[in-house]
C-alpha atoms as a PDB file:
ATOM      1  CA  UNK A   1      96.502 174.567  85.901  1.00  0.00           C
ATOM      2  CA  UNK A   2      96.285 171.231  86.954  1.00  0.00           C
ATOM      3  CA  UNK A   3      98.395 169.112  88.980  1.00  0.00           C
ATOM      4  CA  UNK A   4     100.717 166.739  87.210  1.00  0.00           C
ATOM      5  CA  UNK A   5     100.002 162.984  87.801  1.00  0.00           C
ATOM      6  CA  UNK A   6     102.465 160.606  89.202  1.00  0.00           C
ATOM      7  CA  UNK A   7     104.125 159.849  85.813  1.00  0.00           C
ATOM      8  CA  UNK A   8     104.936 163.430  84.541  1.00  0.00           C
ATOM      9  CA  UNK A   9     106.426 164.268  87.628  1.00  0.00           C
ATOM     10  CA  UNK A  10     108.654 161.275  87.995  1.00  0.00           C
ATOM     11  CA  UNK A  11     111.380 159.090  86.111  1.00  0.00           C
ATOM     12  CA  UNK A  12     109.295 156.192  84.397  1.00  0.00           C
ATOM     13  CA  UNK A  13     111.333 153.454  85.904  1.00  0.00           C
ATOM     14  CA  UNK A  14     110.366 155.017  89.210  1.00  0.00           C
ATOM     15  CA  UNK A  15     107.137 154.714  88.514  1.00  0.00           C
ATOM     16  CA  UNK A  16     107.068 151.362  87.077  1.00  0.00           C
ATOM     17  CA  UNK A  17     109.610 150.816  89.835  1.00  0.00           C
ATOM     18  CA  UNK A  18     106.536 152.031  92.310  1.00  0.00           C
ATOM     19  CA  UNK A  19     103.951 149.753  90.588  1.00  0.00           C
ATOM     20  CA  UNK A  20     105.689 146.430  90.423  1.00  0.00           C
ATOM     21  CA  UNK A  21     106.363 146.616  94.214  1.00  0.00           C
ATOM     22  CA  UNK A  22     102.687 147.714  95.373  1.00  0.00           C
ATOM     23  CA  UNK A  23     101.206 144.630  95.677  1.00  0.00           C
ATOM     24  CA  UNK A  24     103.987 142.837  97.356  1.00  0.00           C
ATOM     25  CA  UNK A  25     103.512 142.253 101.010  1.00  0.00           C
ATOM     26  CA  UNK A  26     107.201 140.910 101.506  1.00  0.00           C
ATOM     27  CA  UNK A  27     108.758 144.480 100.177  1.00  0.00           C
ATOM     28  CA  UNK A  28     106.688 146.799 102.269  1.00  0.00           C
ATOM     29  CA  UNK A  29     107.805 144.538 105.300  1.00  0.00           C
ATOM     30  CA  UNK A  30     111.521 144.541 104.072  1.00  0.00           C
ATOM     31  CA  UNK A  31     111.217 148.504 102.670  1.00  0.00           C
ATOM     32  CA  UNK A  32     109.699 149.360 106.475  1.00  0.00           C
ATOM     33  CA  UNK A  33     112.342 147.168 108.391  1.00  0.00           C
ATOM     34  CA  UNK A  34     115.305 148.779 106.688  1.00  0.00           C
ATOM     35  CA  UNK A  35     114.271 152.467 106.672  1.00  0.00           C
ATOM     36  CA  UNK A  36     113.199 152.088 110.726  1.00  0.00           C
ATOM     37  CA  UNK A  37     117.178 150.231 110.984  1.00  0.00           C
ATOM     38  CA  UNK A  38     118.633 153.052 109.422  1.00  0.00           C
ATOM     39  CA  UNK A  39     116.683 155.652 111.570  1.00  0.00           C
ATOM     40  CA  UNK A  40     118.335 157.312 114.543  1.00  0.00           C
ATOM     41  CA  UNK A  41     114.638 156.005 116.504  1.00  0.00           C
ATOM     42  CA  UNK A  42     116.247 152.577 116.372  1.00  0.00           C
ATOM     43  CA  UNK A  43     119.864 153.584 117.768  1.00  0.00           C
ATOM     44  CA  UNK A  44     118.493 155.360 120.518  1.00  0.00           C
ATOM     45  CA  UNK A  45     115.792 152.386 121.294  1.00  0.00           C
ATOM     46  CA  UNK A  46     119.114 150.164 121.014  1.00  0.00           C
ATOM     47  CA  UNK A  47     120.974 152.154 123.421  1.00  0.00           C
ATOM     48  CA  UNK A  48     118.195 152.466 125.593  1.00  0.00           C
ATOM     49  CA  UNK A  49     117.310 148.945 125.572  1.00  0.00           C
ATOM     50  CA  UNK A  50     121.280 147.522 125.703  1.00  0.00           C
ATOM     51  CA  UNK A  51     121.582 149.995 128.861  1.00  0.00           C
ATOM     52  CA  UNK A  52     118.540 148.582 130.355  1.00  0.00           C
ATOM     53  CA  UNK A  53     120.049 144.642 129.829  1.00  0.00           C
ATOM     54  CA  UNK A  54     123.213 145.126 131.379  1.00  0.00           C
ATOM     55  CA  UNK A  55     122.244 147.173 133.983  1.00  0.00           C
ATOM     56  CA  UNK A  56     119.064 145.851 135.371  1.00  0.00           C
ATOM     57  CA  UNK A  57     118.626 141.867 133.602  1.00  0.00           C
ATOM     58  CA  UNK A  58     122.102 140.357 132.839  1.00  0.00           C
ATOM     59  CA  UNK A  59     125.011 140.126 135.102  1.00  0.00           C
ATOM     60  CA  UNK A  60     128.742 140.849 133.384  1.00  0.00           C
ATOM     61  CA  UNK A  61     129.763 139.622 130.670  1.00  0.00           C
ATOM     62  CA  UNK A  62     126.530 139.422 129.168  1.00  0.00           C
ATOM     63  CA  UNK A  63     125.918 136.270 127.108  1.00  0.00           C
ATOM     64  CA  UNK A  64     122.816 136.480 126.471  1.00  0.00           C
ATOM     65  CA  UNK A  65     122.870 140.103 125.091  1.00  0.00           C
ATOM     66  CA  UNK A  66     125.719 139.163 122.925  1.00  0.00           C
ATOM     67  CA  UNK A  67     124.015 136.476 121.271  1.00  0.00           C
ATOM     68  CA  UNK A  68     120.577 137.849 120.483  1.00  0.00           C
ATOM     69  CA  UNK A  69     123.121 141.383 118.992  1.00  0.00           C
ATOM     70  CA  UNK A  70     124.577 139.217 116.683  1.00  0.00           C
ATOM     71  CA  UNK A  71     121.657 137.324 115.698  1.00  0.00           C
ATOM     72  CA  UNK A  72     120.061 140.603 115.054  1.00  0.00           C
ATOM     73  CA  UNK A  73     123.559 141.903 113.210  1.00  0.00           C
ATOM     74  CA  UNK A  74     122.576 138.981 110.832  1.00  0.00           C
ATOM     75  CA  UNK A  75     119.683 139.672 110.022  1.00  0.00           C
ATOM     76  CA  UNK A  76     120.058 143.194 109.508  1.00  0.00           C
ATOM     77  CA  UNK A  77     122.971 142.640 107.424  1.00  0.00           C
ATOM     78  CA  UNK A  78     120.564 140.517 105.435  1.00  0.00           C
ATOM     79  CA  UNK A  79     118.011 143.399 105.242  1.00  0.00           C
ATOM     80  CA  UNK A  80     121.070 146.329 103.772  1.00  0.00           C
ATOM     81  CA  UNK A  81     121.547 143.557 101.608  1.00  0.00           C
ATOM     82  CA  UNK A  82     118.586 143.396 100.081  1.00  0.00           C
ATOM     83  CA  UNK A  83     118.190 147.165 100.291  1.00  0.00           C
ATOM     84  CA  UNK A  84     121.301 146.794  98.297  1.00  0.00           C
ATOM     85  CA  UNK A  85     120.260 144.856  95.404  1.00  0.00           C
ATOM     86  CA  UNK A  86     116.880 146.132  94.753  1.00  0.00           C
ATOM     87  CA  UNK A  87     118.870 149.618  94.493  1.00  0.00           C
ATOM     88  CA  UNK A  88     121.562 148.231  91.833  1.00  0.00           C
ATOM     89  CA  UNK A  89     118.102 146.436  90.127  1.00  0.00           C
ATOM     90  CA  UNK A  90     116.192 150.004  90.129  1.00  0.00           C
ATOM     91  CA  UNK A  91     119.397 151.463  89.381  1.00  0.00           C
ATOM     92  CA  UNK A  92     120.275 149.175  85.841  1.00  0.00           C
ATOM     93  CA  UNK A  93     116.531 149.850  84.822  1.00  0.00           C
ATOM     94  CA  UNK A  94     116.930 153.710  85.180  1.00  0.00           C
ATOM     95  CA  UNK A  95     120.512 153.813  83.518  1.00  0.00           C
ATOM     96  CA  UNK A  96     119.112 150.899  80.542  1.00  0.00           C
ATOM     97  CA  UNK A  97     115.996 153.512  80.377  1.00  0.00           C
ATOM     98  CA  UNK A  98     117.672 156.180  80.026  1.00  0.00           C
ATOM     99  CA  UNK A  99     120.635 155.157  77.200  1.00  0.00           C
ATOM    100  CA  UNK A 100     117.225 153.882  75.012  1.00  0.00           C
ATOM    101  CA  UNK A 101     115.600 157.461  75.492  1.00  0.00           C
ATOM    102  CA  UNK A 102     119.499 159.243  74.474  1.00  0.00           C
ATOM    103  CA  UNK A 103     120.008 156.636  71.621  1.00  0.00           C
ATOM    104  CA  UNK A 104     116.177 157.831  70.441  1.00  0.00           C
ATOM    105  CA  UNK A 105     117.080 161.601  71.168  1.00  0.00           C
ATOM    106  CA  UNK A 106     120.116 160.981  68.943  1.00  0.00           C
ATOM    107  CA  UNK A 107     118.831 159.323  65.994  1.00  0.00           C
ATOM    108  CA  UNK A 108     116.405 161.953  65.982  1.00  0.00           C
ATOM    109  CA  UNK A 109     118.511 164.921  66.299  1.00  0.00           C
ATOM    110  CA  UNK A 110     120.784 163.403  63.174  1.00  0.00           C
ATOM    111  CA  UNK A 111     117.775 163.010  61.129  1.00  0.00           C
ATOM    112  CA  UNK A 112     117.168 166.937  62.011  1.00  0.00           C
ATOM    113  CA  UNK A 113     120.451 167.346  61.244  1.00  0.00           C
ATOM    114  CA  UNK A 114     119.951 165.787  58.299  1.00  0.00           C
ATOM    115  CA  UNK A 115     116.811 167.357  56.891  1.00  0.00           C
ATOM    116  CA  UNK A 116     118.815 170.953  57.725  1.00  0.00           C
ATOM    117  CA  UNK A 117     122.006 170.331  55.682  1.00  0.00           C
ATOM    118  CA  UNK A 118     120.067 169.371  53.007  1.00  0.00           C
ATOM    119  CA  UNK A 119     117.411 172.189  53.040  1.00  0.00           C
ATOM    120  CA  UNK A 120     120.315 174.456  53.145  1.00  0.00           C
ATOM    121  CA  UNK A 121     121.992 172.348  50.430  1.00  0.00           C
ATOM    122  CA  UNK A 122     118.968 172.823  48.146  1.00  0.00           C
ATOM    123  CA  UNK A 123     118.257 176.443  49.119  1.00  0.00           C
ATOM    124  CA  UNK A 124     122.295 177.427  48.417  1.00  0.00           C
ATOM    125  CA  UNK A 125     121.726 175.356  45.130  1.00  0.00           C
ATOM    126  CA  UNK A 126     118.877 177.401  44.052  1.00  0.00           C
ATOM    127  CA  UNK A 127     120.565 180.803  45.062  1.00  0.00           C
ATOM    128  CA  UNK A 128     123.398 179.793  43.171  1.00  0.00           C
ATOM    129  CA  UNK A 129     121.244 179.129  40.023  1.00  0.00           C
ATOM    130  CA  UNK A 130     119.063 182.450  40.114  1.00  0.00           C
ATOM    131  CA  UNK A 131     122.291 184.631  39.262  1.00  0.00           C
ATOM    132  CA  UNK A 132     122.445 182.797  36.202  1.00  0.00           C
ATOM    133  CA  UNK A 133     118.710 183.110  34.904  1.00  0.00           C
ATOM    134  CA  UNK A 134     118.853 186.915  35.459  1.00  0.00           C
END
């Protein structure tokens, strides 16, 4: 048996989702900032480094510290928001997917339903008629 490729084993939007973004330099530097910021490598780095400031470079109460932590607050508030809005993007495109693929299964499961009732219509028809030749 072979192995399934990428788009039987996968939602299409993902993988249209996977193919629009391949090329784009700017994502994979945004997609590889945010998942290191939300890794516990960076808090302990953080912790290690902040430890290292106000022990050993900065006297109390740290200015310095405190201004490059809330630059980089900024800009990785900037990053979880961009995380944030390519989600809800990938997110529309998988639900408006998804009610085109139900509205399909639906108008094709009526037409079934369709065909049935009046198979069976024609079929109890024609039973009801034989009694009547005999």
């Amino acid at each position: 048996m072979s192995e399934p490729d990428s788009a039987t084993r996968h939602h299409p939007v993902v993988v249209a989702h996977q193919s629009s973004r391949a090329g784009d330099i700017q994502l994979h530097i945004a997609d590889a900032i945010t998942k290191f910021a939300g890794s516990m490598m960076f808090v302990y780095l953080h912790a290690v480094g902040f430890a290292v400031w106000m022990l050993f470079v900065e006297s109390n109460p740290w200015p310095t510290l405190t201004l490059v932590v809330s630059l980089e607050a900024i800009f990785l508030s900037t990053f979880v928001m961009i995380g944030q809005n390519r989600q809800a993007e990938f997110q529309q495109a998988k639900a408006d997917h998804d009610f085109v693929e139900q509205e399909l299964e639906l108008k094709t499961n009526t037409e079934l339903t369709r065909a049935i009732h009046t198979m069976t219509a024609e079929l109890h028809r024609r039973l009801m008629a034989e009694p009547e030749q005999q």
